[in-house]
N, C-alpha and C. Protein backbone atom coordinates (compact mmCIF):
# COMPACT_ATOMS: atom_id res chain seq x y z
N UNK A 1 108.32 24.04 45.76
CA UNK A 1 107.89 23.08 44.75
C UNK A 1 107.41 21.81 45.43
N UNK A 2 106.06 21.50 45.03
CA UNK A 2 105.53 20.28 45.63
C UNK A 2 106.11 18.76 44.77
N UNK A 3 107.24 18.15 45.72
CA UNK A 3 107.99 16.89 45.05
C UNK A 3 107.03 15.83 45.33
N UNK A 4 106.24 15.56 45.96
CA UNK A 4 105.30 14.50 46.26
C UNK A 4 104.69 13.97 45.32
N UNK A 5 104.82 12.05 45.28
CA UNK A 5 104.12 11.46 44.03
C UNK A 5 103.18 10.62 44.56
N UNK A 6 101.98 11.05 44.08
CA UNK A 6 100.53 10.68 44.66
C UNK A 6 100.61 9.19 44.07
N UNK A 7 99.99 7.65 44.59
CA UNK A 7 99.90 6.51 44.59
C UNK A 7 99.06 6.26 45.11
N UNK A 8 98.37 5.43 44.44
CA UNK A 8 97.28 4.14 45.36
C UNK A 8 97.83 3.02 46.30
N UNK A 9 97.00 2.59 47.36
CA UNK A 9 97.90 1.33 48.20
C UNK A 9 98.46 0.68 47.31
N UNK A 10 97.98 0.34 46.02
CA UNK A 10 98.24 -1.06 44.82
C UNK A 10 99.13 -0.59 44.30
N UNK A 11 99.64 0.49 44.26
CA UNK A 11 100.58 1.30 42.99
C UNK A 11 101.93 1.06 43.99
N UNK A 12 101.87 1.59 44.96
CA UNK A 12 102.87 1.34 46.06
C UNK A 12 103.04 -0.44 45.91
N UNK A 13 102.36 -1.11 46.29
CA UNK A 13 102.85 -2.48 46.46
C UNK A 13 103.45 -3.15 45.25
N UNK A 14 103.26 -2.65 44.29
CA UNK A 14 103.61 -2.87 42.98
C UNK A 14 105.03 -2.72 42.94
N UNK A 15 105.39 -1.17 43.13
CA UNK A 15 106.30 -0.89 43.10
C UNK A 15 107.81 -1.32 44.54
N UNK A 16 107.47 -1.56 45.20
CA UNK A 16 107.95 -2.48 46.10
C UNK A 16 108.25 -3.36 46.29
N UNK A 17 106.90 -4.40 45.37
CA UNK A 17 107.49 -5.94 44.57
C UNK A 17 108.30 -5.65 43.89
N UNK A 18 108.73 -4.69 43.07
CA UNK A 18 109.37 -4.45 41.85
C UNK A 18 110.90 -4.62 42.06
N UNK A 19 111.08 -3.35 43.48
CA UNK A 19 111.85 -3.17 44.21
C UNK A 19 112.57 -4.43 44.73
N UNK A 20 112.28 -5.41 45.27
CA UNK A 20 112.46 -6.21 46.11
C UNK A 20 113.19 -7.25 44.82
N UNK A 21 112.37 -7.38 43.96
CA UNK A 21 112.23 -8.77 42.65
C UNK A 21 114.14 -8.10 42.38
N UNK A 22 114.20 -6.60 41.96
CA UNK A 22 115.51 -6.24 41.54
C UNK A 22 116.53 -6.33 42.45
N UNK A 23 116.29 -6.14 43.36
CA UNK A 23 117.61 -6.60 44.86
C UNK A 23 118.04 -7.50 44.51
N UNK A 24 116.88 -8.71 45.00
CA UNK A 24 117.06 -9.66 45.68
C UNK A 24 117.47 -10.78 44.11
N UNK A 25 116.95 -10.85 43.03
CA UNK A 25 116.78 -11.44 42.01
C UNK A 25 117.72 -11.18 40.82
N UNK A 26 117.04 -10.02 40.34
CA UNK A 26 118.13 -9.24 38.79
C UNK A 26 119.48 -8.93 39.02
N UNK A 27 119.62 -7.70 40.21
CA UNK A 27 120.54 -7.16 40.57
C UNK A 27 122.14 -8.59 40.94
N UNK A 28 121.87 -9.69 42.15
CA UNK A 28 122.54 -10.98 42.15
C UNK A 28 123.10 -11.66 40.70
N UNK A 29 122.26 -11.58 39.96
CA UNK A 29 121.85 -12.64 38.68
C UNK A 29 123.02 -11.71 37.80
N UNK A 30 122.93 -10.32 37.51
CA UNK A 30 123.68 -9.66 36.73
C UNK A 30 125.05 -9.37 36.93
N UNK A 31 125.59 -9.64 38.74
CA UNK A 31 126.42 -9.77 39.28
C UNK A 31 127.42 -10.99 38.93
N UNK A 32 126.72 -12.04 38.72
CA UNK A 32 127.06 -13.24 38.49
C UNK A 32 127.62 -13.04 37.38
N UNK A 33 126.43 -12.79 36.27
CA UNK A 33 127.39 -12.53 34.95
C UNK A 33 128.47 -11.70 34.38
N UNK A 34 128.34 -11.23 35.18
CA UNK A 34 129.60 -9.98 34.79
C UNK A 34 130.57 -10.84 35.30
N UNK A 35 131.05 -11.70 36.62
CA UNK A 35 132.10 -12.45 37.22
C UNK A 35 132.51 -13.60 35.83
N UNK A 36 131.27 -14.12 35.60
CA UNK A 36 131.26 -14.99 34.85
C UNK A 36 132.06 -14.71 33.36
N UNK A 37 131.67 -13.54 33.02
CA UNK A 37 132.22 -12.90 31.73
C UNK A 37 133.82 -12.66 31.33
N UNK A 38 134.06 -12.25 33.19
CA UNK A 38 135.71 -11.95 33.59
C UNK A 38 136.35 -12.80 33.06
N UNK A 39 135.67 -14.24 33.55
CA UNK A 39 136.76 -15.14 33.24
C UNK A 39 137.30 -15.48 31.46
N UNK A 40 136.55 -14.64 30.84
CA UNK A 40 136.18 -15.06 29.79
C UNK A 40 137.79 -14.60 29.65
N UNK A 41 138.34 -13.62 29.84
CA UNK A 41 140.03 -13.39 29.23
C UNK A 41 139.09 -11.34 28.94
N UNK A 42 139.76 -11.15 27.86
CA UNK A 42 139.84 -9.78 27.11
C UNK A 42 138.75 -9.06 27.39
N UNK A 43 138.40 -7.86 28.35
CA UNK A 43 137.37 -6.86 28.60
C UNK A 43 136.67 -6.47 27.31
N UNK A 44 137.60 -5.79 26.83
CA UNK A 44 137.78 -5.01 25.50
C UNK A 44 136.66 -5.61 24.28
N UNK A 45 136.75 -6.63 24.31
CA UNK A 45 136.14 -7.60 23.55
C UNK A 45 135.25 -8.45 23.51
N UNK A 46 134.77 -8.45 24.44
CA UNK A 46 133.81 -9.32 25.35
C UNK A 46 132.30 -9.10 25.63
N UNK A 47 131.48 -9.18 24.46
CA UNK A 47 130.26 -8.88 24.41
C UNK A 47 129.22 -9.16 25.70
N UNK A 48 129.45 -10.05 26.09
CA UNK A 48 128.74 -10.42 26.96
C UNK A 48 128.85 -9.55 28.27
N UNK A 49 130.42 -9.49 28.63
CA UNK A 49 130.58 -8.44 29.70
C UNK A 49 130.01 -7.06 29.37
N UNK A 50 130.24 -6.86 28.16
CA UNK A 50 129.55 -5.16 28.09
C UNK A 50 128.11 -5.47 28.29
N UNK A 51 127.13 -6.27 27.56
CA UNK A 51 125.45 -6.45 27.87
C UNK A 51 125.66 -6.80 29.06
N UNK A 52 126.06 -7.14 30.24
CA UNK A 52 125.72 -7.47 31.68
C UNK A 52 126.17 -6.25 32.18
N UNK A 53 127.23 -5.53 31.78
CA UNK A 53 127.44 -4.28 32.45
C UNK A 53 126.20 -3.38 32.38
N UNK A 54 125.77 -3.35 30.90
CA UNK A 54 124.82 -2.43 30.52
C UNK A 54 123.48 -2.96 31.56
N UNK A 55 123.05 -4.37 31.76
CA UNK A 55 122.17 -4.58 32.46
C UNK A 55 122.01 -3.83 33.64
N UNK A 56 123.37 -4.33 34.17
CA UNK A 56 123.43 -3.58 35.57
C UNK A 56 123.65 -2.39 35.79
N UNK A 57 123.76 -1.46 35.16
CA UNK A 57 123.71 -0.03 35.02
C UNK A 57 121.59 0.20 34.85
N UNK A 58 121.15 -0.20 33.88
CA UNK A 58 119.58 -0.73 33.89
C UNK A 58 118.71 -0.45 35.27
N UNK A 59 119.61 -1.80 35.80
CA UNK A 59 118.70 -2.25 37.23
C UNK A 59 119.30 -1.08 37.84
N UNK A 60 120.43 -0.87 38.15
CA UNK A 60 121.09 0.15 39.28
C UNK A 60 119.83 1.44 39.34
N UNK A 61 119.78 1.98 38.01
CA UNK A 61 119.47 3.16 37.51
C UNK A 61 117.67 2.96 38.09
N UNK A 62 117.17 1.76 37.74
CA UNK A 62 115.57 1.43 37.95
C UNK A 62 115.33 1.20 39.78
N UNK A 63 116.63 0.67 40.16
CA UNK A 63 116.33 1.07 41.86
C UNK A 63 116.62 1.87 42.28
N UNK A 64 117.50 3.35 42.12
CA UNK A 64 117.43 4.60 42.41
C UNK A 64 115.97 4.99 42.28
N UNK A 65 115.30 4.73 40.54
CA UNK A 65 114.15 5.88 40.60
C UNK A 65 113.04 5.40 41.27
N UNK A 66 112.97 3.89 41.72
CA UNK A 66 111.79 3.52 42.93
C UNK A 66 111.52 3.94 43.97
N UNK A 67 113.04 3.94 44.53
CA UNK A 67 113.43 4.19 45.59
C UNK A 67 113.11 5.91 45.92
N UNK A 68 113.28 6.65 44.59
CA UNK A 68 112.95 7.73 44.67
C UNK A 68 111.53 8.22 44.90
N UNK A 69 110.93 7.30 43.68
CA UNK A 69 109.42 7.77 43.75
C UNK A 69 108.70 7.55 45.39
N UNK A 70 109.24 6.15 45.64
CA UNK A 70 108.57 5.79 47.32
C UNK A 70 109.17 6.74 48.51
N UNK A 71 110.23 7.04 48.35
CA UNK A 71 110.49 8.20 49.38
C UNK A 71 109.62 9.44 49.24
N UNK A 72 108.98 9.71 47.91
CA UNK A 72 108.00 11.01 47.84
C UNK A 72 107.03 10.49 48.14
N UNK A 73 106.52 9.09 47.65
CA UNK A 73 105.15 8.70 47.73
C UNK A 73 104.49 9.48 48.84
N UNK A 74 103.33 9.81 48.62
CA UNK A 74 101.73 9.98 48.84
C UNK A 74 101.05 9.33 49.22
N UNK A 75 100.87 8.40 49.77
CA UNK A 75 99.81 7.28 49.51
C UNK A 75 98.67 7.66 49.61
N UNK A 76 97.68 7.09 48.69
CA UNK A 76 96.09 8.02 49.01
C UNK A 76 95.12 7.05 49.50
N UNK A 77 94.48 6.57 50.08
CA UNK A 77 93.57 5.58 49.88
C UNK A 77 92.19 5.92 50.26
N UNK A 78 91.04 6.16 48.76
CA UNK A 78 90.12 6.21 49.13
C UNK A 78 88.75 5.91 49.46
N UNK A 79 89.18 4.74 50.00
CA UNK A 79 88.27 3.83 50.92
C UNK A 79 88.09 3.96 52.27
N UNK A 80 89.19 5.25 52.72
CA UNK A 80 89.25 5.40 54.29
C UNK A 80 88.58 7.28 53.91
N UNK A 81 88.25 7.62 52.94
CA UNK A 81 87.47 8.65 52.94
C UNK A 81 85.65 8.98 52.37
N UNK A 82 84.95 9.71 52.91
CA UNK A 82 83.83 9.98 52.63
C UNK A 82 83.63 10.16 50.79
N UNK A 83 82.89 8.87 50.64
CA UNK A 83 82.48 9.71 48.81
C UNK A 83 81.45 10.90 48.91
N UNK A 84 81.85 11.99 48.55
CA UNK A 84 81.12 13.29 47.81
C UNK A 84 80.81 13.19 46.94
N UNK A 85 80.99 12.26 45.94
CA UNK A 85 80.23 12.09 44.42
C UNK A 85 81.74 13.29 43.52
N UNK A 86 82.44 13.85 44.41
CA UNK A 86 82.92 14.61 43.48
C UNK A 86 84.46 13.26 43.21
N UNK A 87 84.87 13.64 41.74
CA UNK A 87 86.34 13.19 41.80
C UNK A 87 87.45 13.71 42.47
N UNK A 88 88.55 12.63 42.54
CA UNK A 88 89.44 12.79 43.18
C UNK A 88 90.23 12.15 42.90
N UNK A 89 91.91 11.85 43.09
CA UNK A 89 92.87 10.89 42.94
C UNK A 89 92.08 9.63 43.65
N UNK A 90 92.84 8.72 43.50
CA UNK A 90 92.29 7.09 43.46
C UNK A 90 90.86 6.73 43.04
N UNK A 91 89.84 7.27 43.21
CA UNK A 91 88.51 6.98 42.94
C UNK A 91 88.44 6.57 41.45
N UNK A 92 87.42 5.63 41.25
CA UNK A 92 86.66 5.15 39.89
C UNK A 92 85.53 6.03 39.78
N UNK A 93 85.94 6.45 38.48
CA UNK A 93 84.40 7.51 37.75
C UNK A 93 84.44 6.36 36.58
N UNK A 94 82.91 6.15 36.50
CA UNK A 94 82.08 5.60 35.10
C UNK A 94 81.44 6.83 34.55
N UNK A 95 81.92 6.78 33.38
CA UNK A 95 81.59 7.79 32.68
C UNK A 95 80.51 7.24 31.13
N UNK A 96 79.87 7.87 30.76
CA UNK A 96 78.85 8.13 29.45
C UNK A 96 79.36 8.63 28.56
N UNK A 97 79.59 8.49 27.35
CA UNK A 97 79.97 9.04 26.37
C UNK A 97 78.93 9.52 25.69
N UNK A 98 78.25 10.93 26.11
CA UNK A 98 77.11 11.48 25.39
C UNK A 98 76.80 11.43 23.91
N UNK A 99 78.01 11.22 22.96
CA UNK A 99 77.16 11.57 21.39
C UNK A 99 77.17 9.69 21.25
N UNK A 100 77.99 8.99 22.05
CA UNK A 100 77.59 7.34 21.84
C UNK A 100 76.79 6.62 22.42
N UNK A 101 76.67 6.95 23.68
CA UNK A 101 75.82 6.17 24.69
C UNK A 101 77.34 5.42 25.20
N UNK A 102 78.26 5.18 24.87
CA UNK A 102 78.93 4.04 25.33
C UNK A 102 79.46 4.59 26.75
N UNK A 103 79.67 3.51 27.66
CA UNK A 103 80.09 4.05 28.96
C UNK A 103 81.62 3.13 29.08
N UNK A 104 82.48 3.74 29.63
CA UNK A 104 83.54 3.50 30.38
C UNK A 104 83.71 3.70 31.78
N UNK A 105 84.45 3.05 32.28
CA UNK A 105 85.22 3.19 34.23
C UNK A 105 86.67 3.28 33.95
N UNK A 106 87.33 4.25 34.79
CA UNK A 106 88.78 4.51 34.60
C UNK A 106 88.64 4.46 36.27
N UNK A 107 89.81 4.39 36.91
CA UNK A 107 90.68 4.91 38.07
C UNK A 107 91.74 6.01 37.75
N UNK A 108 91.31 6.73 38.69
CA UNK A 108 92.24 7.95 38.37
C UNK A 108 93.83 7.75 39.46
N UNK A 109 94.87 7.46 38.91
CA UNK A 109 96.06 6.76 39.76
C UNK A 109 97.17 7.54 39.38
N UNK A 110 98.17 6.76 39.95
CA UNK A 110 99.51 7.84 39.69
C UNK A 110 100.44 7.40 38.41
N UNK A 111 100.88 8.18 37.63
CA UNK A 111 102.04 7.79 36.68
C UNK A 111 102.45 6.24 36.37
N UNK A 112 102.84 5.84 37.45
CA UNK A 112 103.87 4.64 37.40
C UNK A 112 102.33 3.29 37.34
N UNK A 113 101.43 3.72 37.97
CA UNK A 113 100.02 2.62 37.67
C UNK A 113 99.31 2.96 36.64
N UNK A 114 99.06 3.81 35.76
CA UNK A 114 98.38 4.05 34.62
C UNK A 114 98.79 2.82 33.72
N UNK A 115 97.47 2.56 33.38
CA UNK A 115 97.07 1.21 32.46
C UNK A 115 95.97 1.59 31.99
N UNK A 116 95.54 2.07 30.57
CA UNK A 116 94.66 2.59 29.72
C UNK A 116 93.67 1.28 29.64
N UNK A 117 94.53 -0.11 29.28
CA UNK A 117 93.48 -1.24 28.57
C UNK A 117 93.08 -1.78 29.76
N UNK A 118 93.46 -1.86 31.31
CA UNK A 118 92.88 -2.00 32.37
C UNK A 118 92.46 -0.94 33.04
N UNK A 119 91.49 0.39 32.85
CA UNK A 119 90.91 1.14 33.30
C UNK A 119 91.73 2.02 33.76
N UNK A 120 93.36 2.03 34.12
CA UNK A 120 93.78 3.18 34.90
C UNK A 120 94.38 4.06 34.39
N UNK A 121 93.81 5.18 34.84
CA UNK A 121 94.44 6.53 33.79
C UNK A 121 94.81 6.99 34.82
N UNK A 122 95.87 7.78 34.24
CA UNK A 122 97.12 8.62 35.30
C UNK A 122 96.13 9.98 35.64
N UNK A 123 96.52 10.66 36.61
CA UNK A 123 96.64 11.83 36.81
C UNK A 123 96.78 12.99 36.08
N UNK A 124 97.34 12.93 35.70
CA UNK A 124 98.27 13.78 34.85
C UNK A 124 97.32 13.37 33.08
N UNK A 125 96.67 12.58 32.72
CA UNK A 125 96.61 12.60 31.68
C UNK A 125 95.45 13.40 31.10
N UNK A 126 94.63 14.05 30.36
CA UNK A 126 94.01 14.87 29.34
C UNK A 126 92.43 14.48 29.99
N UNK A 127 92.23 13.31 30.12
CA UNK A 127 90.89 13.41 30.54
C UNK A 127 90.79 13.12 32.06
N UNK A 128 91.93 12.81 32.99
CA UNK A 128 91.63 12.98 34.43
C UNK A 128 91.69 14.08 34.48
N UNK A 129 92.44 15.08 33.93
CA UNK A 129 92.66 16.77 34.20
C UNK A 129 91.09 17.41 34.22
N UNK A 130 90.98 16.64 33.39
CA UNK A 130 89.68 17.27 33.07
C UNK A 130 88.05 16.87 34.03
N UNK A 131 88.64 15.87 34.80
CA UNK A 131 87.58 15.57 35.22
C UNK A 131 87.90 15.76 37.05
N UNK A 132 89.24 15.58 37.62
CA UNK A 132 89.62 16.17 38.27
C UNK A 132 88.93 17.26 39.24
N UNK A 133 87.91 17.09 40.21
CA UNK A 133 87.30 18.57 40.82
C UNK A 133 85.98 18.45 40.58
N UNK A 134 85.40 17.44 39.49
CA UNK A 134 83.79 17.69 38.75
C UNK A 134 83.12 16.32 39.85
N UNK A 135 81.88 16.33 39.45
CA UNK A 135 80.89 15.80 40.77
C UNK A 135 80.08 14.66 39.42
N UNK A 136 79.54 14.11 40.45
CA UNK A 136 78.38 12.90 39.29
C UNK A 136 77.42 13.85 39.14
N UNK A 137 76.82 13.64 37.59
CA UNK A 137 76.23 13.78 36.86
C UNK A 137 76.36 15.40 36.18
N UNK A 138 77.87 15.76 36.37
CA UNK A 138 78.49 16.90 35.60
C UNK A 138 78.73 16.09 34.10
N UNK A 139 78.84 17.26 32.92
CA UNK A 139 79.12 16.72 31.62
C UNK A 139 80.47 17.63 31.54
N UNK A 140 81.73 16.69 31.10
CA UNK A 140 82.24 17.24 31.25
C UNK A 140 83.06 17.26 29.61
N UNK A 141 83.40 18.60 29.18
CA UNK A 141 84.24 18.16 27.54
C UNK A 141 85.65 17.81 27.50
N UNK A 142 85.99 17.02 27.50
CA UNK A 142 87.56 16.31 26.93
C UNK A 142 88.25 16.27 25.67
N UNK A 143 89.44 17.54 25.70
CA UNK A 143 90.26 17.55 24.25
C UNK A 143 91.10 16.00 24.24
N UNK A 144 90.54 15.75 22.60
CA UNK A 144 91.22 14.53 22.63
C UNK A 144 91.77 14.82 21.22
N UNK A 145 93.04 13.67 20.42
CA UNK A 145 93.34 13.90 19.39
C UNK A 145 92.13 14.29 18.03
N UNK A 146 91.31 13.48 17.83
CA UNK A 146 90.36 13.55 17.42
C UNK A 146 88.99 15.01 17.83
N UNK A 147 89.60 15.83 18.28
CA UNK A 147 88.95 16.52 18.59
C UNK A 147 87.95 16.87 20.45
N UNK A 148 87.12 16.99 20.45
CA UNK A 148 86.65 16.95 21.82
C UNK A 148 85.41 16.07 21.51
N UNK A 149 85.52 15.29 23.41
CA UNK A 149 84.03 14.44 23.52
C UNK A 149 83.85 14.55 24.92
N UNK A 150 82.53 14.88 24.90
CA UNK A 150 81.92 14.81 26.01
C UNK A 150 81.47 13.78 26.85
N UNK A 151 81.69 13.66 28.16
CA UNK A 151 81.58 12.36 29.15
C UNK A 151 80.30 13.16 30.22
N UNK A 152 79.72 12.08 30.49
CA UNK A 152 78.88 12.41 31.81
C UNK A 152 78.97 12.07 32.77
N UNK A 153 79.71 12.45 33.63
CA UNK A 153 79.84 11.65 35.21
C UNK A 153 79.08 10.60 35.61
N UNK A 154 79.22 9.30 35.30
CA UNK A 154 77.62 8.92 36.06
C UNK A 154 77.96 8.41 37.39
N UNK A 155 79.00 8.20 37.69
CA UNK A 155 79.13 7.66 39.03
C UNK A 155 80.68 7.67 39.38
N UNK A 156 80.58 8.15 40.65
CA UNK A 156 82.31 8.26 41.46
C UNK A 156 82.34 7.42 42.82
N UNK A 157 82.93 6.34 42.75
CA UNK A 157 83.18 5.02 43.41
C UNK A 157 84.82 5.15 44.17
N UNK A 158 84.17 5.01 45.62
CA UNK A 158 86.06 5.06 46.52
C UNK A 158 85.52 3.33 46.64
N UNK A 159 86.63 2.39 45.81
CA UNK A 159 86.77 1.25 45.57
C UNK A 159 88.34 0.68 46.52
């Protein structure tokens, strides 16, 4: 079974800030409060100690799965490879929306960087699958809720 989780340089650094912000920042901060809560007298009863516990169970739980994903990470970066015009993980395709004319640009990225209203679509989602393997100026059809729409490759950019 292939465990490896494909990332962009940016997706990685992201997640590393993330990493670092919860150590060094949340993880301290939630520590505090829970001490802080102790003093309060009665466990049992003590709202505040249970929401700081629960926090820190949160963070605990959110730096295991970083930590996880970056030990599989992938890193891809493709700016240190030849464009073929075909797609690939990290690359920007601008695409045509044949029955609109309207054009879009996505990045095709990993899970944890997918951002729809800033261009980045995951891997894994319905229309990278689909476009995944195809070359500029392929038309390619995409099942979407609404039924299927067709895109035209117009251009595949290692950005």
């Amino acid at each position: 079974m292939n465990n490896r989780v494909p990332m962009t340089i940016n997706g990685e650094a992201r997640l590393r800030e993330e990493l670092k912000k919860l150590k060094s920042e949340d993880r301290p901060r939630v520590i505090e409060a829970i001490a802080e809560a102790r003093e309060h007298g009665d466990l049992k009863e003590n709202a505040e100690y249970h929401a700081a516990r629960e926090q820190q169970s949160f963070i605990e739980g959110r730096i295991q799965e970083i930590e996880g994903k970056l030990s599989a990470a992938q890193i891809i970066d493709v700016t240190k490879m030849e464009n073929t015009g075909k797609v690939i993980f990290g690359v920007t395709v601008k695409l045509i929306n044949v029955d609109t004319d309207e054009q879009v640009s996505y990045q095709i990225c990993g899970e944890d960087e997918a951002d729809v209203k800033a261009g980045k679509l995951s891997v894994t989602s319905p229309i990278a699958r689909a476009l995944i393997g195809k070359s500029e100026g392929d038309v390619v059809a995409v099942r979407v809720p609404s039924g299927t729409v067709e895109y035209e490759i117009e251009a595949v950019e290692h950005l």
